[in-house]
C-alpha atoms as a PDB file:
ATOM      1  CA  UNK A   1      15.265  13.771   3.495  1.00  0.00           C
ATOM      2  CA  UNK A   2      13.819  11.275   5.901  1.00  0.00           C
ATOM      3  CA  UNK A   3      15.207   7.987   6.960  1.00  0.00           C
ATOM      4  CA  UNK A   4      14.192   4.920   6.948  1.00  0.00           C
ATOM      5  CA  UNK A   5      15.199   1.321   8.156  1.00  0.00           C
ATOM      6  CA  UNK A   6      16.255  -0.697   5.957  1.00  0.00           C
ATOM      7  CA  UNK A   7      16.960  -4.791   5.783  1.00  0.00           C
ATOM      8  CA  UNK A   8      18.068  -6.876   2.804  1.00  0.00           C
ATOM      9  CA  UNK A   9      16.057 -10.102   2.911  1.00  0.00           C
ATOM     10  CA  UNK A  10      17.339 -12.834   0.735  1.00  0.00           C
ATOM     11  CA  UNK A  11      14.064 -14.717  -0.629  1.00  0.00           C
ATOM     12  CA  UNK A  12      15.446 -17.400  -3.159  1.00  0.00           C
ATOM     13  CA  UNK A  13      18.037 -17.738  -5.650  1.00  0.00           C
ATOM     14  CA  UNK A  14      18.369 -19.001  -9.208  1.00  0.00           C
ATOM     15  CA  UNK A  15      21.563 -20.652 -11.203  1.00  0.00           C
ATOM     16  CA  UNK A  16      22.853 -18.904 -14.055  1.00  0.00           C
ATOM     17  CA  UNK A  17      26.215 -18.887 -16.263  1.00  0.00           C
ATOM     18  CA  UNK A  18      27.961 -16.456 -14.321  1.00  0.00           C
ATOM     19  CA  UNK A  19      29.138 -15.231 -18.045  1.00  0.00           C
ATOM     20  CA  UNK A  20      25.681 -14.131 -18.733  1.00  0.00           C
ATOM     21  CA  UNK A  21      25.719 -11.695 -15.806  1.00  0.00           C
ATOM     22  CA  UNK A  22      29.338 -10.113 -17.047  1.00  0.00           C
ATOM     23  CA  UNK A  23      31.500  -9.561 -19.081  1.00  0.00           C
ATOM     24  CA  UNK A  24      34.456 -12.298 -18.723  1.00  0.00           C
ATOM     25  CA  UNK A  25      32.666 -14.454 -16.374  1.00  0.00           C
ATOM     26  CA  UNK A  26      32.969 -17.962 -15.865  1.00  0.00           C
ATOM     27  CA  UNK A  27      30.659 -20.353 -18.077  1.00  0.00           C
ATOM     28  CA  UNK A  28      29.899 -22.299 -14.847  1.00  0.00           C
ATOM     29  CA  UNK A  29      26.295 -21.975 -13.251  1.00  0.00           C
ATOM     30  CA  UNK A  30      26.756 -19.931 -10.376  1.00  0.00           C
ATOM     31  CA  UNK A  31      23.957 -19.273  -7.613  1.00  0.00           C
ATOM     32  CA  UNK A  32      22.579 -15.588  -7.766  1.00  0.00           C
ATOM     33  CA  UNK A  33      20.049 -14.719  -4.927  1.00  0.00           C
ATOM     34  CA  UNK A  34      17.421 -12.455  -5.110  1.00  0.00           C
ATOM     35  CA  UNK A  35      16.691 -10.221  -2.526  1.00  0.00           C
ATOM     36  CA  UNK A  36      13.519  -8.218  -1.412  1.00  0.00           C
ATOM     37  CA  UNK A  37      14.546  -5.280   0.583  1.00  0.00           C
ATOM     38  CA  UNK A  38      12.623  -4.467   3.735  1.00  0.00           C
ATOM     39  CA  UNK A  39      12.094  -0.819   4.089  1.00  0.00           C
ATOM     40  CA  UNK A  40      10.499   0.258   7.760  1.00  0.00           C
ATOM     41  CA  UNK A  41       9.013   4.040   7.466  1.00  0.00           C
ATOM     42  CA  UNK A  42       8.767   5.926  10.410  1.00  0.00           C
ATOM     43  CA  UNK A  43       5.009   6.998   9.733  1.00  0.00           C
ATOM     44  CA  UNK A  44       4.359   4.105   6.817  1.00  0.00           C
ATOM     45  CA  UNK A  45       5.364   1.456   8.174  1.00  0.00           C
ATOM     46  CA  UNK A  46       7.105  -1.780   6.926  1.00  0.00           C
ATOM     47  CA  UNK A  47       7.708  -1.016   2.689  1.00  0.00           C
ATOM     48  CA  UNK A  48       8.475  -3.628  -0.046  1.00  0.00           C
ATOM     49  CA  UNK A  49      11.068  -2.887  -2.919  1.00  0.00           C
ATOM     50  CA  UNK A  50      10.556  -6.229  -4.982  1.00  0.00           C
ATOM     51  CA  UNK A  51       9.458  -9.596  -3.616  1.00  0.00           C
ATOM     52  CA  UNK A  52      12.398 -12.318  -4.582  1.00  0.00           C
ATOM     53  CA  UNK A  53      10.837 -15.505  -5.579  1.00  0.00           C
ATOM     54  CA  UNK A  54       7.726 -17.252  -3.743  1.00  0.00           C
ATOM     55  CA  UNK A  55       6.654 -20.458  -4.230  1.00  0.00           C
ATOM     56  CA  UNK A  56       3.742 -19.410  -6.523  1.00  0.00           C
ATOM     57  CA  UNK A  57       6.783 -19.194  -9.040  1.00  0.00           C
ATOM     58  CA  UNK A  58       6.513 -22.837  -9.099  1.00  0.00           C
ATOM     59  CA  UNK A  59       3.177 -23.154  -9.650  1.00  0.00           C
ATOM     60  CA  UNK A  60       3.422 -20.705 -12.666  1.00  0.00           C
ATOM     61  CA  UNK A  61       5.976 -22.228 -13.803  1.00  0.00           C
ATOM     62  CA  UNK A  62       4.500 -25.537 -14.018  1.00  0.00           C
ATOM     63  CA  UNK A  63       2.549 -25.544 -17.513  1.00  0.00           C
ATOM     64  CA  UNK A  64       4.377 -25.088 -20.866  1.00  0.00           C
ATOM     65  CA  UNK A  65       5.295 -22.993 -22.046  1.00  0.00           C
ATOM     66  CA  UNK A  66       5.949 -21.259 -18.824  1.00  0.00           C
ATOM     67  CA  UNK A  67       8.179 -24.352 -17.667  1.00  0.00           C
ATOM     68  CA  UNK A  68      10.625 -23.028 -20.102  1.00  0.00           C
ATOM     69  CA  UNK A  69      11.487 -20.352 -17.553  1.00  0.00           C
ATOM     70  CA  UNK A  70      12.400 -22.764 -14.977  1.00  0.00           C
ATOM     71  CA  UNK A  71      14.512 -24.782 -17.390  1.00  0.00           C
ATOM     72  CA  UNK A  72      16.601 -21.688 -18.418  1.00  0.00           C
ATOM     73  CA  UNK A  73      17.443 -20.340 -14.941  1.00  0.00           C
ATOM     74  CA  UNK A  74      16.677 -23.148 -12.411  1.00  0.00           C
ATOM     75  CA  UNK A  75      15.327 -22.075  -9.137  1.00  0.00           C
ATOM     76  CA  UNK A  76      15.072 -22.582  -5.819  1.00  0.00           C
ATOM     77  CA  UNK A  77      13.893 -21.087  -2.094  1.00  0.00           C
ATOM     78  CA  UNK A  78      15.845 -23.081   0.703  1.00  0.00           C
ATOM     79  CA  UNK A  79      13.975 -23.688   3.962  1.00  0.00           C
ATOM     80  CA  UNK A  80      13.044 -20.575   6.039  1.00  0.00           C
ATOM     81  CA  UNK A  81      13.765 -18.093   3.221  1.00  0.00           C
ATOM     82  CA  UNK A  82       9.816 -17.427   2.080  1.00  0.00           C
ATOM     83  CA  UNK A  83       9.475 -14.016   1.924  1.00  0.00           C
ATOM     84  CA  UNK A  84       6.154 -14.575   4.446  1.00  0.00           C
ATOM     85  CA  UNK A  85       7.800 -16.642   6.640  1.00  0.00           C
ATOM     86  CA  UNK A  86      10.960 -13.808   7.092  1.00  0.00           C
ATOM     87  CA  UNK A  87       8.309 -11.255   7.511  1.00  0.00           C
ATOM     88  CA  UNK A  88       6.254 -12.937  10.225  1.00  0.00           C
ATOM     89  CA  UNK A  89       9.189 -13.836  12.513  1.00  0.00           C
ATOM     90  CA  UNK A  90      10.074  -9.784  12.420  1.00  0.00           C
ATOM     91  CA  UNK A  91       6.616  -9.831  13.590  1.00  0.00           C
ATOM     92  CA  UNK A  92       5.203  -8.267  10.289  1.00  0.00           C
ATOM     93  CA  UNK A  93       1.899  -9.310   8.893  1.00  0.00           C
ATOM     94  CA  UNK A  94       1.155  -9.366   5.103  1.00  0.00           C
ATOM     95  CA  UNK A  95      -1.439  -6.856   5.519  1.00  0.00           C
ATOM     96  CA  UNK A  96       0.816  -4.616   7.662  1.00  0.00           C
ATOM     97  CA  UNK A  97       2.563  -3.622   4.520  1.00  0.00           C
ATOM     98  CA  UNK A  98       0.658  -0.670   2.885  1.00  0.00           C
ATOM     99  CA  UNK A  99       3.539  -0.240  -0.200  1.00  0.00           C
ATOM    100  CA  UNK A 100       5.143  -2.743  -2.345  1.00  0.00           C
ATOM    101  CA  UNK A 101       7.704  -1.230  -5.047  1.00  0.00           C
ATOM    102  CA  UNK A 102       8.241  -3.270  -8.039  1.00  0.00           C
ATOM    103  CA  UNK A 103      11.436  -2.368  -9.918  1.00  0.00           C
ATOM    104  CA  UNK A 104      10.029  -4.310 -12.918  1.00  0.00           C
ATOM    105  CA  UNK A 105       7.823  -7.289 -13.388  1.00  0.00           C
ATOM    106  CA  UNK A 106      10.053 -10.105 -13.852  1.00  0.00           C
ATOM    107  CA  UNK A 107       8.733 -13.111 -12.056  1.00  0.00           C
ATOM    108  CA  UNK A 108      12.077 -13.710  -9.702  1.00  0.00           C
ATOM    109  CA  UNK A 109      10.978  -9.265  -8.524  1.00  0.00           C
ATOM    110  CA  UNK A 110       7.331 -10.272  -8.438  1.00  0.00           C
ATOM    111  CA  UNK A 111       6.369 -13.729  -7.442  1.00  0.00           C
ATOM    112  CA  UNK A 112       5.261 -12.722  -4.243  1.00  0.00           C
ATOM    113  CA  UNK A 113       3.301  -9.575  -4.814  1.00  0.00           C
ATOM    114  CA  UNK A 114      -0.046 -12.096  -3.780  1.00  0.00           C
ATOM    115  CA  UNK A 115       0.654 -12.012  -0.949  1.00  0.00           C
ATOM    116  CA  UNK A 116       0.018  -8.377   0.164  1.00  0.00           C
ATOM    117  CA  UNK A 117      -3.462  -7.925  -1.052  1.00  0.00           C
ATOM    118  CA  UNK A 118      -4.043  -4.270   0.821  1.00  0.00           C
ATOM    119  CA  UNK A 119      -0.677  -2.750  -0.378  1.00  0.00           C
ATOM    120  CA  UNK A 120      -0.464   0.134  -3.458  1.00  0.00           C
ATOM    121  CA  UNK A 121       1.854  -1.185  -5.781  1.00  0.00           C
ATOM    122  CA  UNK A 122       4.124   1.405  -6.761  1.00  0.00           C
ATOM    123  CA  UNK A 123       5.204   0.331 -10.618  1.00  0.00           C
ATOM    124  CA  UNK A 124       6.539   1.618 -13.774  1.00  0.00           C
ATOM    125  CA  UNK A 125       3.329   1.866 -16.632  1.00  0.00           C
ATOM    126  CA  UNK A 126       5.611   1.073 -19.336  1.00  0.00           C
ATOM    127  CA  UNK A 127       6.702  -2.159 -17.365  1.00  0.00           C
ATOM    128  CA  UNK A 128       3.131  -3.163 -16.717  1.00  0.00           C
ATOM    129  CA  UNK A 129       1.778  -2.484 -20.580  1.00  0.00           C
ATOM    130  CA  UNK A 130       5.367  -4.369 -21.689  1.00  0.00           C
ATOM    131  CA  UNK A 131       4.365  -7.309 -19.319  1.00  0.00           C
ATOM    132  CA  UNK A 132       0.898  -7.973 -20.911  1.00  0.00           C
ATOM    133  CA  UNK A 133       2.170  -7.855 -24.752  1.00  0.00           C
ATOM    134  CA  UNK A 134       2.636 -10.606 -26.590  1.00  0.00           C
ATOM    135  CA  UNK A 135       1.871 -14.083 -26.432  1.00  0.00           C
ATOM    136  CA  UNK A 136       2.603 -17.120 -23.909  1.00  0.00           C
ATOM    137  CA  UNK A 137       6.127 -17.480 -25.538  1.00  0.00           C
ATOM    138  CA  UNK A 138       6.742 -14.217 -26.180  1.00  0.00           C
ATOM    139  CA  UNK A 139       6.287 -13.195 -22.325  1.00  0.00           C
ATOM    140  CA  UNK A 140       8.388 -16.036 -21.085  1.00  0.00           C
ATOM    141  CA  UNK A 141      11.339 -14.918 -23.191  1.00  0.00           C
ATOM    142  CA  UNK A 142      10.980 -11.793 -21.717  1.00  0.00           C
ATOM    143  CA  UNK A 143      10.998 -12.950 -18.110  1.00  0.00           C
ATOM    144  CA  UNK A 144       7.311 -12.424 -17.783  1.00  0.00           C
ATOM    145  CA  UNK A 145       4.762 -14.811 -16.082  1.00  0.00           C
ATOM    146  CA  UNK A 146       1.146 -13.596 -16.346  1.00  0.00           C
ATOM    147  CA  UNK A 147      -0.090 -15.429 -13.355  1.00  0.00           C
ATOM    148  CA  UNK A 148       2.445 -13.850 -10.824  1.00  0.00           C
ATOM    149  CA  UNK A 149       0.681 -10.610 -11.454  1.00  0.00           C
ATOM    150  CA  UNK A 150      -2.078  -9.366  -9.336  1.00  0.00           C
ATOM    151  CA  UNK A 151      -4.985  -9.294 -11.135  1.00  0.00           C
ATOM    152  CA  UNK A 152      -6.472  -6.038  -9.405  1.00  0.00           C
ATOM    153  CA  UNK A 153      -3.127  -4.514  -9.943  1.00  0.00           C
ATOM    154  CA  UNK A 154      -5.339  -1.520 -12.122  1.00  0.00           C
ATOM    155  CA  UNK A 155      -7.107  -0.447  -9.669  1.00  0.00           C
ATOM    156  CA  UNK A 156      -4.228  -0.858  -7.073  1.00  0.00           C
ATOM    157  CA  UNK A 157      -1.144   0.937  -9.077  1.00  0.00           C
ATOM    158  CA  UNK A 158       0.102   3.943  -8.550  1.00  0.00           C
ATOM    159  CA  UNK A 159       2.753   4.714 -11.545  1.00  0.00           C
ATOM    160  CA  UNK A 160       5.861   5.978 -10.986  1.00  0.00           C
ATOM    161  CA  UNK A 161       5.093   7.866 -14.703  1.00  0.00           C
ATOM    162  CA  UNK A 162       2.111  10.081 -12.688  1.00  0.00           C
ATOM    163  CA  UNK A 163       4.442  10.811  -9.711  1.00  0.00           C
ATOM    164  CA  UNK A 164       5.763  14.009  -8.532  1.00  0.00           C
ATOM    165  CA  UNK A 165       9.181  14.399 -10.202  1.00  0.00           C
ATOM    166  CA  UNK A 166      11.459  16.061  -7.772  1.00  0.00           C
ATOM    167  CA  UNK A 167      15.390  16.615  -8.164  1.00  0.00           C
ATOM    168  CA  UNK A 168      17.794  13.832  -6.418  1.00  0.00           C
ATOM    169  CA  UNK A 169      20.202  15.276  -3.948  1.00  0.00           C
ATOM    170  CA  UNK A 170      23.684  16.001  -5.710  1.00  0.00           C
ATOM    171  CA  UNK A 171      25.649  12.877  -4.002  1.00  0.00           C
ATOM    172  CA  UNK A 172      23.398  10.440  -6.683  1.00  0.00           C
ATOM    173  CA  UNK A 173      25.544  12.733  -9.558  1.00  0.00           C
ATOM    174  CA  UNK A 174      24.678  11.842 -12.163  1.00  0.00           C
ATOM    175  CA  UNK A 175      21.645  10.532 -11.728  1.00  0.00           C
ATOM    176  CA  UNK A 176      19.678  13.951 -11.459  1.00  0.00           C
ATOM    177  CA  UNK A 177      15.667  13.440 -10.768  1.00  0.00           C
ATOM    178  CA  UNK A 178      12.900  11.189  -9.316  1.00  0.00           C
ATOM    179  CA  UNK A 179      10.042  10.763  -7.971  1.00  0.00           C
ATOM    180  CA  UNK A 180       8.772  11.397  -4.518  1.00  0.00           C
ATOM    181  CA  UNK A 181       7.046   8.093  -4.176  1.00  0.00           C
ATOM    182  CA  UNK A 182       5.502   8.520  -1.011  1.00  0.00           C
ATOM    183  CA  UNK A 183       5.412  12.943  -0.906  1.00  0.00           C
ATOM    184  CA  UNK A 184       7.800  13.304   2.025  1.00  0.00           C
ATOM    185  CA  UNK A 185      11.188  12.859   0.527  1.00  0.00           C
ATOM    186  CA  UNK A 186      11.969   9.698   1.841  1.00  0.00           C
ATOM    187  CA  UNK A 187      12.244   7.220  -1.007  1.00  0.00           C
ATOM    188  CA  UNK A 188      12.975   8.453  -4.458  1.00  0.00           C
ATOM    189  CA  UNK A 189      11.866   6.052  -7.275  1.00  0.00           C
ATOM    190  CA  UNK A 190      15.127   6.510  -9.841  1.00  0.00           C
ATOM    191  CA  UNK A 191      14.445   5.666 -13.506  1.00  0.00           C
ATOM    192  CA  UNK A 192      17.473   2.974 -14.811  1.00  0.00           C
ATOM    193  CA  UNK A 193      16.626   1.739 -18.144  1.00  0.00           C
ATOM    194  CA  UNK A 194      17.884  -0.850 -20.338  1.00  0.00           C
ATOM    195  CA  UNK A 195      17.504  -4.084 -18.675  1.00  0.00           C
ATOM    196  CA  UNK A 196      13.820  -4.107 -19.525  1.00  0.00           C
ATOM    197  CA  UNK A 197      10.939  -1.751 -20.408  1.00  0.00           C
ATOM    198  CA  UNK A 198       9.950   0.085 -16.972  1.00  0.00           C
ATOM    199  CA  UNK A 199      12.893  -0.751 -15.016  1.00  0.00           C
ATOM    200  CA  UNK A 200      13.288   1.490 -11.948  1.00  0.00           C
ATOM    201  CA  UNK A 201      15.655   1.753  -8.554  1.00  0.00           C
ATOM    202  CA  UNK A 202      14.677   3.592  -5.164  1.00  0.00           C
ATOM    203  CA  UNK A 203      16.911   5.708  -3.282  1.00  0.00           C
ATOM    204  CA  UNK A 204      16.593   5.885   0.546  1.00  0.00           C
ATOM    205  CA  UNK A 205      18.538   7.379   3.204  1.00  0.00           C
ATOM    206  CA  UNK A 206      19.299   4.181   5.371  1.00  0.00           C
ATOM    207  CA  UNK A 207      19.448   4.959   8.763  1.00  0.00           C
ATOM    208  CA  UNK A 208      22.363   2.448   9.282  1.00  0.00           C
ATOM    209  CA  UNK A 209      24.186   2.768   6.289  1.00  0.00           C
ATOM    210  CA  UNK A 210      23.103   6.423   4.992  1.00  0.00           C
ATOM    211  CA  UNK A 211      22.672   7.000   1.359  1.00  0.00           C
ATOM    212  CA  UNK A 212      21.447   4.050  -0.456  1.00  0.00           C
ATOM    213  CA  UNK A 213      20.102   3.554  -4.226  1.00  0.00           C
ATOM    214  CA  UNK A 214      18.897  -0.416  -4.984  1.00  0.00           C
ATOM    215  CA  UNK A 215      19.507  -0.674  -8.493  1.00  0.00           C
ATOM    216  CA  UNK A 216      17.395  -3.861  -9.162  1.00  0.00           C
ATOM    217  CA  UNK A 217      18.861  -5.509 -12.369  1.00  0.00           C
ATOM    218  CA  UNK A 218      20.427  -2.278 -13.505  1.00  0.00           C
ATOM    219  CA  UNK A 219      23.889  -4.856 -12.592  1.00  0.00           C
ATOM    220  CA  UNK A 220      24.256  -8.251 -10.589  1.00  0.00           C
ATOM    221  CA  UNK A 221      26.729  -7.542  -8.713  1.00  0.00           C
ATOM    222  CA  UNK A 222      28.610  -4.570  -7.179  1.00  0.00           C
ATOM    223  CA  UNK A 223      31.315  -5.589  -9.060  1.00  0.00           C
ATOM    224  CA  UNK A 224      30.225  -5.327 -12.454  1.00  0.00           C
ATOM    225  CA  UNK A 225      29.548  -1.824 -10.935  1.00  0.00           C
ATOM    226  CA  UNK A 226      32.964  -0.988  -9.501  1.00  0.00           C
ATOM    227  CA  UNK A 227      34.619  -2.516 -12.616  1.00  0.00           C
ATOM    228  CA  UNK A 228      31.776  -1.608 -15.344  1.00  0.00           C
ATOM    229  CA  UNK A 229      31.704  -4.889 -16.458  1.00  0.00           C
ATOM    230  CA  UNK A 230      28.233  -5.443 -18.300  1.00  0.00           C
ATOM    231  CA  UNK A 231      26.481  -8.484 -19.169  1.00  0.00           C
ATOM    232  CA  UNK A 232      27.741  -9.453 -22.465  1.00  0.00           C
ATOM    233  CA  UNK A 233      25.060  -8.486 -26.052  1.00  0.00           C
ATOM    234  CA  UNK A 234      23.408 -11.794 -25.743  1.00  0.00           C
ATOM    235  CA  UNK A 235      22.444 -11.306 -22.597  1.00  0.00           C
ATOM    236  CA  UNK A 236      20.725  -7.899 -22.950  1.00  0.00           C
ATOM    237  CA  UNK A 237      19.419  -8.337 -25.855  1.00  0.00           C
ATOM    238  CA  UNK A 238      17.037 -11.172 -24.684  1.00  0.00           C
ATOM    239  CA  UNK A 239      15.636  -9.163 -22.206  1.00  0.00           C
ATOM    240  CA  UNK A 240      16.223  -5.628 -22.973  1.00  0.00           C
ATOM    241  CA  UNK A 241      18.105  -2.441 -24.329  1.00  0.00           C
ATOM    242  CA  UNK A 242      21.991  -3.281 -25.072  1.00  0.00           C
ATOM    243  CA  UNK A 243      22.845   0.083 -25.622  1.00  0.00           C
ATOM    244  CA  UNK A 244      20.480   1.437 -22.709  1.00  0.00           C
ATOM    245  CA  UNK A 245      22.023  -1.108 -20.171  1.00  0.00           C
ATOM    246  CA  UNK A 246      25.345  -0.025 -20.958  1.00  0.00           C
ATOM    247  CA  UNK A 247      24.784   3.550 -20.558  1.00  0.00           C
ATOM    248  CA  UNK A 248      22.882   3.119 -17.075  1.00  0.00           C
ATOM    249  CA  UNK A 249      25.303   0.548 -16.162  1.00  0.00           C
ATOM    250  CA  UNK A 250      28.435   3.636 -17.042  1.00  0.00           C
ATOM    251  CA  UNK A 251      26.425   6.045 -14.733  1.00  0.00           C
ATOM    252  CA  UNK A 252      26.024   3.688 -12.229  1.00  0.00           C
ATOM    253  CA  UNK A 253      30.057   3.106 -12.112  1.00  0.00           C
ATOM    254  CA  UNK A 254      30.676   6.955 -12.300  1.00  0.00           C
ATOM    255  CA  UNK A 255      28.412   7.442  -9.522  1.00  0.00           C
ATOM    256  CA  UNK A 256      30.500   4.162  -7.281  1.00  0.00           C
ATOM    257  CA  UNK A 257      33.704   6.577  -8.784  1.00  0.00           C
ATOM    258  CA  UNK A 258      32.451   9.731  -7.446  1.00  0.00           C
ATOM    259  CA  UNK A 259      30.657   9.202  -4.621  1.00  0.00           C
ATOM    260  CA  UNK A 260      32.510   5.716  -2.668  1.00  0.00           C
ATOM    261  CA  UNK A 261      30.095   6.365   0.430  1.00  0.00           C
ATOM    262  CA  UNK A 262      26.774   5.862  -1.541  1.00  0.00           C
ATOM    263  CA  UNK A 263      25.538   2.038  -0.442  1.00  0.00           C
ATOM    264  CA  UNK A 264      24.536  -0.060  -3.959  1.00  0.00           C
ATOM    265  CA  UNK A 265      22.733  -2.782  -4.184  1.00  0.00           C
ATOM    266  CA  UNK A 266      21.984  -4.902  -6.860  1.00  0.00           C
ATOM    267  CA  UNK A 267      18.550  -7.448  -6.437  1.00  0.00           C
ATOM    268  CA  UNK A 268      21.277 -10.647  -7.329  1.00  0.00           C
ATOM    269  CA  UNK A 269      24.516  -9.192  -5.622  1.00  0.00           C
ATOM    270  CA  UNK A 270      26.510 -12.092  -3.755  1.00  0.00           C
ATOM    271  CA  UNK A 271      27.773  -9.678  -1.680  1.00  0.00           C
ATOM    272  CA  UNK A 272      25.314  -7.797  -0.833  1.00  0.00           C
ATOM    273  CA  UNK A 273      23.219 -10.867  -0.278  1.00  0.00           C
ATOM    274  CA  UNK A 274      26.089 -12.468   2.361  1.00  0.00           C
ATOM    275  CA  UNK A 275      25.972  -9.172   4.007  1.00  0.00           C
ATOM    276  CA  UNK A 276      21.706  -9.607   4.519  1.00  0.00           C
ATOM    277  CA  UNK A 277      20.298 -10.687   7.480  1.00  0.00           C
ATOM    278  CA  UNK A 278      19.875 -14.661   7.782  1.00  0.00           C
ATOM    279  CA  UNK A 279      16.807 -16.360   8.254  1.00  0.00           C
ATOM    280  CA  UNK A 280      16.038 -17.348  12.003  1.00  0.00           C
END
């Protein structure tokens, strides 16, 4: 399997009850940051696996009822952590990246898909049809904001649904197929439902830190994966699949039991976010 180069880029963070995130957690707004994760192929070039938050969130965010979504988790992107500005100071252009991977289309993974207009967007069909149901209020309930999405993403998507499925090497037990995203082995798109429809992690082998699966929202934190401490029903019912969180979520913490050298990264992880690279 090929390696790649990869660097965890917080871009943003929102405040949430940390009790919403899992089980026995503090009522308290906590900060969660979102991360976009830098992926440098050796032939490819720089790859995207989800965006973190961009201030076109703000401007989508402005009418009603899309404002709603800022009132319910409160957002924010402190100086020097744009996703564009990160990218140009490692001396990466927007149209230098040829792949962005969207685990799933909420707007805090997607916000700044706009601004790599030459990039495939690798994405789950079931995500994008689930993203374009509904109503205004319906969509914003669901985490969805129309205007984030690119509006050539048809012609532009390639879905991880049409890939070619390949099995996943035996250290991601249990986890036990994918898809060859890119038809040389080197990052396997890994289905991990529940949170939402068309919700999808990538596993890499990270030249620094070797085996590596980013889970997206599958948990917020590596501990609610070490522990298996899921959001509480509320939670995942708003969004998603209660039963289908918990069971990804269980396979997730079997995997952390079986296999302790396997790198996991959640898209919100504290820890994973202190351990990221800080902007210049």
């Amino acid at each position: 399997m090929r390696e790649v180069t990869v660097h965890a880029l917080r871009v943003g963070r929102c405040f949430h009850p940390q009790a919403m995130t899992i089980e026995g957690g503090s009522w308290r707004p906590a900060a969660f940051p979102a991360l976009s994760m830098l992926l440098i192929h050796p032939a490819e070039g720089p790859v995207l696996y989800d965006t973190g938050y961009d201030p076109a969130f703000f401007r989508a965010t402005a009418p009603f009822p899309e404002r709603l979504y800022r009132v319910a988790t409160p957002a924010e992107i402190p100086p020097g952590e744009e996703l564009a500005a990160q990218l140009r100071r490692l001396g990466i252009a927007p149209d230098d990246v040829r792949h962005l991977i969207l685990s799933h289309f909420h707007a805090d993974h997607i916000a700044g898909a706009h601004l790599f207009p030459r990039a495939a967007i690798h994405c789950a069909r079931a995500g994008l049809t689930a993203a374009r149901a509904g109503g205004r209020f319906s969509r914003v309930r669901h985490g969805i904001l129309s205007a984030l999405i690119p509006s050539d993403i048809d012609s532009r998507a390639r879905y991880f649904e049409d890939g070619m499925r390949v099995p996943l090497p035996a250290d991601l037990a249990p986890f036990d197929s994918g898809v060859d995203l890119l038809g040389d082995g080197s990052m396997l798109a890994v289905e991990l439902p529940g949170h939402c429809p068309g919700h999808w992690g990538l596993f890499v082998r990270d030249a620094a830190a070797g085996p590596h699966l980013m889970v997206g929202d599958a948990a917020w934190s590596c501990e609610a994966i070490e522990q298996n401490r899921p959001p509480p029903p509320l939670a995942t019912f708003l969004l998603g699949d209660t039963a289908r969180t918990r069971s990804t979520l269980a396979k997730l913490h079997d995997l952390h039991r079986r296999n302790g050298d396997i790198r996991l990264t959640p898209c919100h992880c504290p820890r994973r976010a202190a351990e990221a690279e800080k902007p210049a």
